[in-house]
Protein backbone atom coordinates (compact mmCIF):
# COMPACT_ATOMS: atom_id res chain seq x y z
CA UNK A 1 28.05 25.49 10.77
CA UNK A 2 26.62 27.22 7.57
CA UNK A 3 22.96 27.65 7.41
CA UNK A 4 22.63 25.28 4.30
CA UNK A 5 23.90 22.42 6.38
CA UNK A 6 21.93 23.21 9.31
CA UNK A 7 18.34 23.14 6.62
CA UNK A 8 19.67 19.79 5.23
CA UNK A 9 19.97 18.16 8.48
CA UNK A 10 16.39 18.77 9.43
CA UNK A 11 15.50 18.02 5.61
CA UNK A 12 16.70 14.19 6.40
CA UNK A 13 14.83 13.70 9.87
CA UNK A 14 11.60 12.58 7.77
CA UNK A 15 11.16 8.76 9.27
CA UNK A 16 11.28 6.06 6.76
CA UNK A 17 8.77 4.55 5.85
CA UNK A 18 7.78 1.95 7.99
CA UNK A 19 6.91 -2.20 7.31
CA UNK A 20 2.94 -1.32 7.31
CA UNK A 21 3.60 1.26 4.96
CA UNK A 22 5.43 -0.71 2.60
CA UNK A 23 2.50 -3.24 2.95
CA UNK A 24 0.38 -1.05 1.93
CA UNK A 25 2.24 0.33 -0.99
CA UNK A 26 3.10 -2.82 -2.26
CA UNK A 27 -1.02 -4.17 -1.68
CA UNK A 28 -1.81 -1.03 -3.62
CA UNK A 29 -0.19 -2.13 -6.34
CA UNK A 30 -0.94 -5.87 -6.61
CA UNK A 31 -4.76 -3.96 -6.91
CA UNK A 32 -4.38 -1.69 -9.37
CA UNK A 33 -2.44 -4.71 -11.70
CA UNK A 34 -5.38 -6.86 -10.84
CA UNK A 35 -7.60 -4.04 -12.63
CA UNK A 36 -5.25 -3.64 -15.30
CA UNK A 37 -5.47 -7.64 -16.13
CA UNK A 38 -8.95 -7.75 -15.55
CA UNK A 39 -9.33 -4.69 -18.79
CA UNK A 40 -7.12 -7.32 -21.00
CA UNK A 41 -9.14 -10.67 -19.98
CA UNK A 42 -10.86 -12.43 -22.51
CA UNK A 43 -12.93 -16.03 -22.11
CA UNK A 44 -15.11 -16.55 -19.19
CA UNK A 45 -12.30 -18.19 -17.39
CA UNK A 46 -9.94 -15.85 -17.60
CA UNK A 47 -12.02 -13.02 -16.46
CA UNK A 48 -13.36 -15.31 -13.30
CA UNK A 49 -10.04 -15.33 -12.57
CA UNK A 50 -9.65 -11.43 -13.07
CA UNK A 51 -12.48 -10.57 -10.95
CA UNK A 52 -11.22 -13.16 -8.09
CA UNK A 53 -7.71 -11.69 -7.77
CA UNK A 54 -8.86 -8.16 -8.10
CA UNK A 55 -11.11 -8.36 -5.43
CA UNK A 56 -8.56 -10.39 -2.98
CA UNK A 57 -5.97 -7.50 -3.76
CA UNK A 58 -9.09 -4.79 -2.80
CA UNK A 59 -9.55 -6.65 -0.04
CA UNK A 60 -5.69 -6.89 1.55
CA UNK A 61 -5.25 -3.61 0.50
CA UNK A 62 -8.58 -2.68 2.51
CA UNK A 63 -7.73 -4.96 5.43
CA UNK A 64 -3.76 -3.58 5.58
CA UNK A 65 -5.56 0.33 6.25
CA UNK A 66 -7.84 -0.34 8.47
CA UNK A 67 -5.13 -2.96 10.69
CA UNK A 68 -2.89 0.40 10.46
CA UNK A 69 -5.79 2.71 11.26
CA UNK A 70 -6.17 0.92 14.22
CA UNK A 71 -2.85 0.56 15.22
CA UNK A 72 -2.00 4.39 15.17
CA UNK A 73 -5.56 4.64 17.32
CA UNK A 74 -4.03 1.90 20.10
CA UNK A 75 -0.81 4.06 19.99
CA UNK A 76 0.98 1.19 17.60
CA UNK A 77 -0.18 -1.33 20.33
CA UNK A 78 -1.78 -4.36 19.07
């Protein structure tokens, strides 16, 4: 087996990413587009809205970490 083969093979034993962590990626998002459409909101409605969805995306996005945080501490045991 040539050595190049051998260094790819260990190259692709990363895990994939796991359902938390696409979760989180995905909650990380839906926060920072909150923030973008809170910059663009105009009319007192509109930015009520703004601040309510950006701070229910902080929020998931908070709660997501520390439910994984605590799940690596338990040994993935919940």
């Amino acid at each position: 087996m040539p050595i190049s083969e051998l260094f790819s093979r260990i190259g692709s034993t990363k895990r994939a990413p796991s359902e938390d962590d696409r979760q989180i990626r995905e909650a990380l998002q839906a926060w920072k587009d909150a923030a973008r459409f809170f910059e663009c909101a105009d009319g007192s409605d509109l930015i009520d809205f703004a601040v309510y969805d950006m701070e229910a995306a902080r929020r998931k996005y908070m709660f997501l970490l520390r439910q994984k945080g605590r799940s690596q501490k338990t040994g993935g045991q919940q």
